[in-house]
Structure formats: structure tokens, C-alpha cells
Protein backbone atom coordinates (compact mmCIF):
# COMPACT_ATOMS: atom_id res chain seq x y z
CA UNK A 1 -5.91 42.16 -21.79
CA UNK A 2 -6.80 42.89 -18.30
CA UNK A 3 -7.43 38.92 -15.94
CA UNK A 4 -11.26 39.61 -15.91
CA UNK A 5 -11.81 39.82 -19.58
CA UNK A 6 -10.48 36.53 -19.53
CA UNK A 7 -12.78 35.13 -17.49
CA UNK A 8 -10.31 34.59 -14.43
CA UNK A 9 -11.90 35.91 -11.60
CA UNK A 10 -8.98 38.05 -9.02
CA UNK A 11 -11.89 38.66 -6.31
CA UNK A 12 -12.26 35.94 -3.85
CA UNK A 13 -13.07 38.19 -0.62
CA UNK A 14 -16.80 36.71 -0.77
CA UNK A 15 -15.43 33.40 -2.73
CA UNK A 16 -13.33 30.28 -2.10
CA UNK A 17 -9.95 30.39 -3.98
CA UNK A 18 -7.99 27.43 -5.76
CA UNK A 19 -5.84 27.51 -1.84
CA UNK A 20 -9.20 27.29 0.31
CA UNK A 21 -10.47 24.56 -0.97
CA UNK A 22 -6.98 22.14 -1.30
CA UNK A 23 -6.22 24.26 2.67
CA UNK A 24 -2.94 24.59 1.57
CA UNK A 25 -1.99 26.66 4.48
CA UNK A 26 -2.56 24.14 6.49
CA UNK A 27 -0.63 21.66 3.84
CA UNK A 28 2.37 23.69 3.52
CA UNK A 29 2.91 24.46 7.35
CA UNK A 30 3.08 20.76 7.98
CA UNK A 31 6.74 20.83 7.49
CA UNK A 32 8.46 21.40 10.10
CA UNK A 33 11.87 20.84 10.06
CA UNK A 34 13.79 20.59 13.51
CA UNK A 35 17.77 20.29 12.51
CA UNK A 36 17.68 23.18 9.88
CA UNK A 37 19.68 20.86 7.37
CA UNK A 38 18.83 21.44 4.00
CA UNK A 39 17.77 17.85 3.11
CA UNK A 40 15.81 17.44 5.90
CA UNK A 41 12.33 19.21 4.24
CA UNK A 42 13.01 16.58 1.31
CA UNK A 43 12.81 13.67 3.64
CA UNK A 44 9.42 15.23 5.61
CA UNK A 45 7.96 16.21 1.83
CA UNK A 46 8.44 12.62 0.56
CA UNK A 47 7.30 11.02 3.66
CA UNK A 48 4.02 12.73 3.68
CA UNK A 49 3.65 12.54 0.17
CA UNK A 50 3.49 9.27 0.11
CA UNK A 51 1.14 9.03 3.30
CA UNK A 52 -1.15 10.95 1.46
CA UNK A 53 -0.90 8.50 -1.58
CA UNK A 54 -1.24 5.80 1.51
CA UNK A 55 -4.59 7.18 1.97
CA UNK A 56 -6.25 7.40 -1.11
CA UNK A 57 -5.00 3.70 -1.83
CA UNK A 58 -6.65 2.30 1.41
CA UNK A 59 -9.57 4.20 0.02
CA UNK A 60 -9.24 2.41 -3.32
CA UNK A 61 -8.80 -0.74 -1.82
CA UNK A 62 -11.73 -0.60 0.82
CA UNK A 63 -14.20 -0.04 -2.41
CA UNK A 64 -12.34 -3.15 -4.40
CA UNK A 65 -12.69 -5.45 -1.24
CA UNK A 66 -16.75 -4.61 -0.91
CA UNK A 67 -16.64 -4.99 -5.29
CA UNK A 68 -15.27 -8.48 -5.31
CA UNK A 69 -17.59 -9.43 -2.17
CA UNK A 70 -20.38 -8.52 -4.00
CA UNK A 71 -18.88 -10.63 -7.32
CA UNK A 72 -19.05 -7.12 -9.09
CA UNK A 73 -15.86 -7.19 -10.79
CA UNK A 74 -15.86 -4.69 -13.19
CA UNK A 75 -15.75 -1.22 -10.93
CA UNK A 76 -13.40 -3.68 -8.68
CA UNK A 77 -11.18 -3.44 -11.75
CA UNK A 78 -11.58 0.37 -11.98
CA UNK A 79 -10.62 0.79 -8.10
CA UNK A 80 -7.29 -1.85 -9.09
CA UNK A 81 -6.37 0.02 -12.09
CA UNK A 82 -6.18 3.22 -9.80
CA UNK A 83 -3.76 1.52 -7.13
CA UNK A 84 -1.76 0.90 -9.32
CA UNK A 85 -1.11 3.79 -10.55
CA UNK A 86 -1.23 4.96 -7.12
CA UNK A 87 1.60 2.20 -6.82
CA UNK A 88 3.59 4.05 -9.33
CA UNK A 89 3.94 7.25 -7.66
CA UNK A 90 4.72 5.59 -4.55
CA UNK A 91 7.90 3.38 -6.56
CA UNK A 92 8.86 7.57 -7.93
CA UNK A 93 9.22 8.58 -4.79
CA UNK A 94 11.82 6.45 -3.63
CA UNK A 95 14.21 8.10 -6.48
CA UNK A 96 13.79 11.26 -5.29
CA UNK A 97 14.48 10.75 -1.65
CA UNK A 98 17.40 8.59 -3.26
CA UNK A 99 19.50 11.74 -3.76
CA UNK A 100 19.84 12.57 -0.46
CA UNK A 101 23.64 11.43 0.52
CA UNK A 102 24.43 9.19 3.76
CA UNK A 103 26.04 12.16 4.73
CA UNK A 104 22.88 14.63 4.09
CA UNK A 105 20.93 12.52 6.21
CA UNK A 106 22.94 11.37 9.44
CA UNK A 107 23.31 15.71 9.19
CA UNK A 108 19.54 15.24 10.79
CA UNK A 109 18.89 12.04 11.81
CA UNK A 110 19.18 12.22 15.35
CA UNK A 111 16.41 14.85 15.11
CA UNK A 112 14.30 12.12 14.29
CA UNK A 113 13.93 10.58 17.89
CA UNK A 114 12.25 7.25 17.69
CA UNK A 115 10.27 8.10 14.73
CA UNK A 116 10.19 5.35 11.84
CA UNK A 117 8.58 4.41 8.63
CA UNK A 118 7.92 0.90 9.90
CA UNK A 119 5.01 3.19 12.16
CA UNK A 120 3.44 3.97 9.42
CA UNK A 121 0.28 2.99 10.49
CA UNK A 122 -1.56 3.48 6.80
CA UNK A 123 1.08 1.27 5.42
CA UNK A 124 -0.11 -1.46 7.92
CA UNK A 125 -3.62 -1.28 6.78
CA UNK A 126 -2.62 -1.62 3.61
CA UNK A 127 -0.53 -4.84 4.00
CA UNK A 128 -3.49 -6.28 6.45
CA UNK A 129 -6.18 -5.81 3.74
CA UNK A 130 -3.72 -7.94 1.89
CA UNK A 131 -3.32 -10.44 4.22
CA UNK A 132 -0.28 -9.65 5.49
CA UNK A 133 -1.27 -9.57 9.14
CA UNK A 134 0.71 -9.73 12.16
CA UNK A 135 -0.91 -8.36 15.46
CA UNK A 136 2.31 -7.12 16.85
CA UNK A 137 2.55 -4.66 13.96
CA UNK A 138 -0.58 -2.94 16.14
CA UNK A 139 1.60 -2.98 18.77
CA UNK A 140 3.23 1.22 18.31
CA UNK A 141 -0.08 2.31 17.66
CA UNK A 142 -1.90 1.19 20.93
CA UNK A 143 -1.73 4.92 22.61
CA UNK A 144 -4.33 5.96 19.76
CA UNK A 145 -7.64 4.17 19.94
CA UNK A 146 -8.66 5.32 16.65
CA UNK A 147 -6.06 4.23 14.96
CA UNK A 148 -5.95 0.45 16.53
CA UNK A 149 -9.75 0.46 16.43
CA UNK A 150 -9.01 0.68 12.47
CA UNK A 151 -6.12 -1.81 12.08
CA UNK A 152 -7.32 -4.21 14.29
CA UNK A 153 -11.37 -3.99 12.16
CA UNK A 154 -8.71 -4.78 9.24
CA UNK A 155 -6.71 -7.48 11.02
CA UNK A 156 -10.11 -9.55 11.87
CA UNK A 157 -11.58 -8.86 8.32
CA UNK A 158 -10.54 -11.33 5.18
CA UNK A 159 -7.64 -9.72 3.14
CA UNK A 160 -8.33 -9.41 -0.61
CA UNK A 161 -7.73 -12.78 -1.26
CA UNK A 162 -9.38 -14.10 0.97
CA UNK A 163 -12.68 -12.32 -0.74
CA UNK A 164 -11.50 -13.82 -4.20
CA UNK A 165 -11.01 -17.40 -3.07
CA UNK A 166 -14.68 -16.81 -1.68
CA UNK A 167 -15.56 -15.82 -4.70
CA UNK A 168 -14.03 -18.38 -6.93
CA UNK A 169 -15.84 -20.78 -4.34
CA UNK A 170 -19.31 -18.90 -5.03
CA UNK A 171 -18.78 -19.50 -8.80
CA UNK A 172 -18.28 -23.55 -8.43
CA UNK A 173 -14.40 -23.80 -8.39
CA UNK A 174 -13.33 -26.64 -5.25
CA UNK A 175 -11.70 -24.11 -2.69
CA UNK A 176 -11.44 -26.46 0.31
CA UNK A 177 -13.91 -25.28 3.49
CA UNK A 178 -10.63 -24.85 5.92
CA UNK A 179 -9.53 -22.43 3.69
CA UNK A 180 -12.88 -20.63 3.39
CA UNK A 181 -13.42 -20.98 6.97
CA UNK A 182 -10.15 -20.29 7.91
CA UNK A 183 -8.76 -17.95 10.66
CA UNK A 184 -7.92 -14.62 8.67
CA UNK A 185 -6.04 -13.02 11.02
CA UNK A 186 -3.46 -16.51 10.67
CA UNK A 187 -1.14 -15.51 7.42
CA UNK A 188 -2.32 -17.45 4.48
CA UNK A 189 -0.34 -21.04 3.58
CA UNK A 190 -0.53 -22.01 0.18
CA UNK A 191 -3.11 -24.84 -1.11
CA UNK A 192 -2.61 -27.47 -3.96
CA UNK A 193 -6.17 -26.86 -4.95
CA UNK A 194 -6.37 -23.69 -5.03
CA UNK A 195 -3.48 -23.17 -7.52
CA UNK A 196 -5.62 -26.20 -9.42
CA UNK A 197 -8.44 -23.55 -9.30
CA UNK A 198 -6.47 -20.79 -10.94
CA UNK A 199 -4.93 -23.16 -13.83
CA UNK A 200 -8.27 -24.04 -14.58
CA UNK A 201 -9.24 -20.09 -14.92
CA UNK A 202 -6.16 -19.91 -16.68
CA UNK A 203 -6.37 -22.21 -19.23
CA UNK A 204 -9.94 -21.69 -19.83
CA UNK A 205 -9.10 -17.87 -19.69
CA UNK A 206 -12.32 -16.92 -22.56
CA UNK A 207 -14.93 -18.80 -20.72
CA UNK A 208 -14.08 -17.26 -17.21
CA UNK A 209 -12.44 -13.80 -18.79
CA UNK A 210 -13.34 -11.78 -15.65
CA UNK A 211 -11.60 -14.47 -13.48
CA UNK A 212 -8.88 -14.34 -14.93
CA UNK A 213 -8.49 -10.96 -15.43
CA UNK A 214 -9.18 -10.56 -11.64
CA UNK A 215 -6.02 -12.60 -11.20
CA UNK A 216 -4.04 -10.33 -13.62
CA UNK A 217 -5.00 -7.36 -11.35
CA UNK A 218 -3.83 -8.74 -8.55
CA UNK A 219 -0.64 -10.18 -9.96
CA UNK A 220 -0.43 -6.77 -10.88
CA UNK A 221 -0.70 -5.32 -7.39
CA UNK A 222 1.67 -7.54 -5.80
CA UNK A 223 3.94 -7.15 -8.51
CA UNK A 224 4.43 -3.42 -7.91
CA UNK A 225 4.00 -3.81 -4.15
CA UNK A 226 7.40 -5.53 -4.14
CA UNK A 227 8.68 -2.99 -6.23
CA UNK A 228 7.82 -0.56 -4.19
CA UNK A 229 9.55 -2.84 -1.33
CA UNK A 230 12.76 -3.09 -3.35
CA UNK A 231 12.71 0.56 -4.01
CA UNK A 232 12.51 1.09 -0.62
CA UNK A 233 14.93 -1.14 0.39
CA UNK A 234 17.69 -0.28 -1.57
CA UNK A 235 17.50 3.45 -0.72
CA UNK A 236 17.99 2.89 2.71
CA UNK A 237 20.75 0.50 1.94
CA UNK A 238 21.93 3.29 -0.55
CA UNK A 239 21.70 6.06 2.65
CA UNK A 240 22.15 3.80 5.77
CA UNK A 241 23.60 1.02 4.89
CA UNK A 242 23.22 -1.76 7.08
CA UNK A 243 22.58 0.27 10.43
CA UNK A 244 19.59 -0.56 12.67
CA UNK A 245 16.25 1.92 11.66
CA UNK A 246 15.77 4.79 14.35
CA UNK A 247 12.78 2.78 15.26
CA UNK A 248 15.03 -0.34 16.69
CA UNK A 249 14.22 -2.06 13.42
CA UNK A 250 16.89 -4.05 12.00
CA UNK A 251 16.71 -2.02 8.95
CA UNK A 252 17.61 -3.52 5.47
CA UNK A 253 17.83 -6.82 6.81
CA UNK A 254 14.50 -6.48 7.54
CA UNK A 255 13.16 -5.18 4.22
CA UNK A 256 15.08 -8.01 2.40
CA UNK A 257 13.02 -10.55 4.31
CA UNK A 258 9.64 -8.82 3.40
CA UNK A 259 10.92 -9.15 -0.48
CA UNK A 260 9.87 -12.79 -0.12
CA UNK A 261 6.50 -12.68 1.77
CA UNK A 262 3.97 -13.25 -0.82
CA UNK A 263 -0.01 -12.49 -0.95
CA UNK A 264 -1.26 -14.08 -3.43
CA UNK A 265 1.16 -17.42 -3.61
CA UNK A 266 -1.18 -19.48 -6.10
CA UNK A 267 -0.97 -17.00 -8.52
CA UNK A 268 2.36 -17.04 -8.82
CA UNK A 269 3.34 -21.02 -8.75
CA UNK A 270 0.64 -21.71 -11.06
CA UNK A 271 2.93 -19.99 -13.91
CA UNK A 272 4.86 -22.89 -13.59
CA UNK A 273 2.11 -25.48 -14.64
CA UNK A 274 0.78 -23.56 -17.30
């Protein structure tokens, strides 16, 4: 049975094919190895894999930040749900890139210059719209305007939680004023009453359901951020050891420390009072 008597059309000189429209030859010339060692493709395929992921979850997360603003919950919940299976492939990736040997890797690693993951500048947008913000993580990025012009818009703007203690405020829970008035680009500090605010939710879970699922998303979301962070950690451990990053970083040292930054504190010492 000949392709066009299936319906599957073989003519695209006046059409756009499956490869227009995804440009994959623009895609799949944007690895370019410079050692010629074998493993080196499989560390520039996961890398921009997962900048691509990077992209579509700042995406995501831009629409849930304007949802919960707006104290429209439910499509906030759609745009979670999607990070976090967005979340998910990220944590995959780190297995693959896992069975690359110390040895495959210093093969190539002096190829990589100064280059590091902790540049990721996506990644820092993503940990600033989650109030992880630090202004000398802007710092690597300051020779492109565009990009600082969009991490510092999301180092002045409240992180997620920030917007959700607003909004438990809005619905008549006691969030104190310095916390609602605070200075967002300070990290967050932990408050007594707003852990009493999210017991309260908790244990009155059917009269404030979308509350308190709102809190199970983002328990979610930190949950398998810091997997994520783990993942990553241990597979440079697993490759490097404990040498310093090629970016001067102090490596796994320094991942281990981010293991017990939190974003959403309250929501996970209130477990303890319930």
C-alpha cells in the first residue's frame, strides 16, 4: 500500500514538514562538541535538555504566580501539576548523565573553560520566583542586559510564597504586616504565625479545601526541587568527587548546603504540630 493511500502525505516542497516546524536543524546542530570524546555529546545533550525543560517551567510558573495573585487557584493548580512533572524529567536526567565515568569526563573537561551549571541563568529565575534570591547570583550574567533585566524583574518581584501568604492574608488568616510588607528581595525567615495560619488550614482542611490543597502543591514542588538538588549533587560527587566546579564553585560542598535552604519553611514545621 503505497504512503499516500494512507493518508501520509511525502510532498512537503510547498508544505511545512514534522522538522520545520520543531527547526530541528537548528536543534540538532547545537551540539557542538570541542574534545571529540565520546561522552562529551551526552553531557551537552543533557545540559540542554534540561534548559529547555528550565524554560517551559519558568513559563509554568510565571502563569501560577499571576493565578494565585488573582486568588484563582484552580488553573494555578493545573500550571503546578505540570512542574512537577516537569520536575520529574529534570530528577531522570541526572541518571543518565550518571553513567558517564570520572574518567569519561576529566577526558573533556578542560574543554569546558569556565563554563558551569551554577550559570545557568534559567535555573536562577527559577529559584528567585521561589524566593530564593541572592543578588550576587546576577552577578555572571551582567555582560547580557537581557538576561539581568529578567532576573533582576524576578529578584524585586514576591516569590511564590510570598503571593500565597498575601493571599491567605486576603482571605482573613493573621499574616503579620512586616511580613506582607516585607523586603522580597531579603530571603524569607520563618514566622510563628504564619505556621499558626497553615495548622489552622490544616486542620480545618474541608472548609478551606483549596487552601490546603494549595499547600500540598507546593509541598509538592519543594519536595521534588530538593530531589532534583540531591540528584544533582550526588552525580557530581559520583563523577568529581569533591573537586572545585570549573566555574570556581566549591562544588559538592556547595550543593550539600543548598539541600537545607528551604522555601516554604511553615509548611514543613507545621507537620510537627499537627
Amino acid at each position: 500500500m503505497s504512503a499516500e493511500n494512507d493518508g501520509i502525505h511525502t510532498d512537503f516542497s510547498e508544505g511545512m514538514s514534522y522538522g520545520e516546524y520543531l527547526r530541528l536543524d537548528t536543534l540538532l546542530s547545537a551540539q557542538a562538541p570541542l574534545s571529540g570524546e565520546h561522552d562529551e555529546l551526552l553531557f551537552i545533550v543533557i545540559h540542554q535538555v534540561m534548559e529547555l525543560w528550565l524554560k517551559l517551567l519558568n513559563r509554568e510558573l510565571d502563569k501560577a504566580l499571576g493565578h494565585v495573585r488573582a486568588d484563582q487557584l484552580q488553573p494555578a493548580f493545573k500550571c503546578l501539576a505540570r512542574i512537577n512533572r516537569i520536575q520529574e524529567q529534570l530528577i531522570q536526567a541526572w541518571t543518565v548523565l550518571s553513567t558517564m565515568t570520572p574518567s569519561d569526563y576529566l577526558r573533556f573537561r578542560p574543554s569546558l573553560g569556565r563554563s558551569s551549571g551554577f550559570q545557568s541563568w534559567q535555573y536562577r529565575l527559577v529559584e528567585f520566583k521561589l524566593g530564593a534570591k541572592d543578588a550576587a547570583k546576577i552577578a555572571p550574567h551582567r555582560h547580557r542586559s537581557e538576561i539581568t533585566d529578567q532576573l533582576e524583574a524576578a529578584y524585586r518581584a514576591p516569590s511564590l510564597y510570598d503571593e500565597s501568604l498575601r493571599l491567605l492574608a486576603a482571605r482573613g488568616y493573621q499574616i503579620p504586616r512586616a511580613i506582607l510588607d516585607r523586603d522580597v528581595t531579603s530571603p524569607y525567615v520563618a514566622d510563628p504565625s504564619v505556621e499558626a495560619a497553615w495548622e489552622e488550614i490544616y486542620r480545618h482542611s474541608d472548609e478551606h479545601f483549596d487552601l490546603y490543597e494549595l499547600a500540598e502543591e507546593l509541598v509538592d514542588l519543594e519536595d521534588a526541587f530538593q530531589q532534583w538538588r540531591f540528584r544533582h549533587m550526588k552525580t557530581v560527587e559520583r563523577i568529581i568527587g569533591m573537586r572545585r566546579g570549573t566555574g570556581g564553585s566549591s562544588g559538592v560542598a556547595y550543593l550539600r548546603g543548598a539541600l537545607e535552604q528551604s522555601f516554604f519553611p511553615e509548611l514543613w514545621s507545621v507537620r510537627t504540630k499537627l
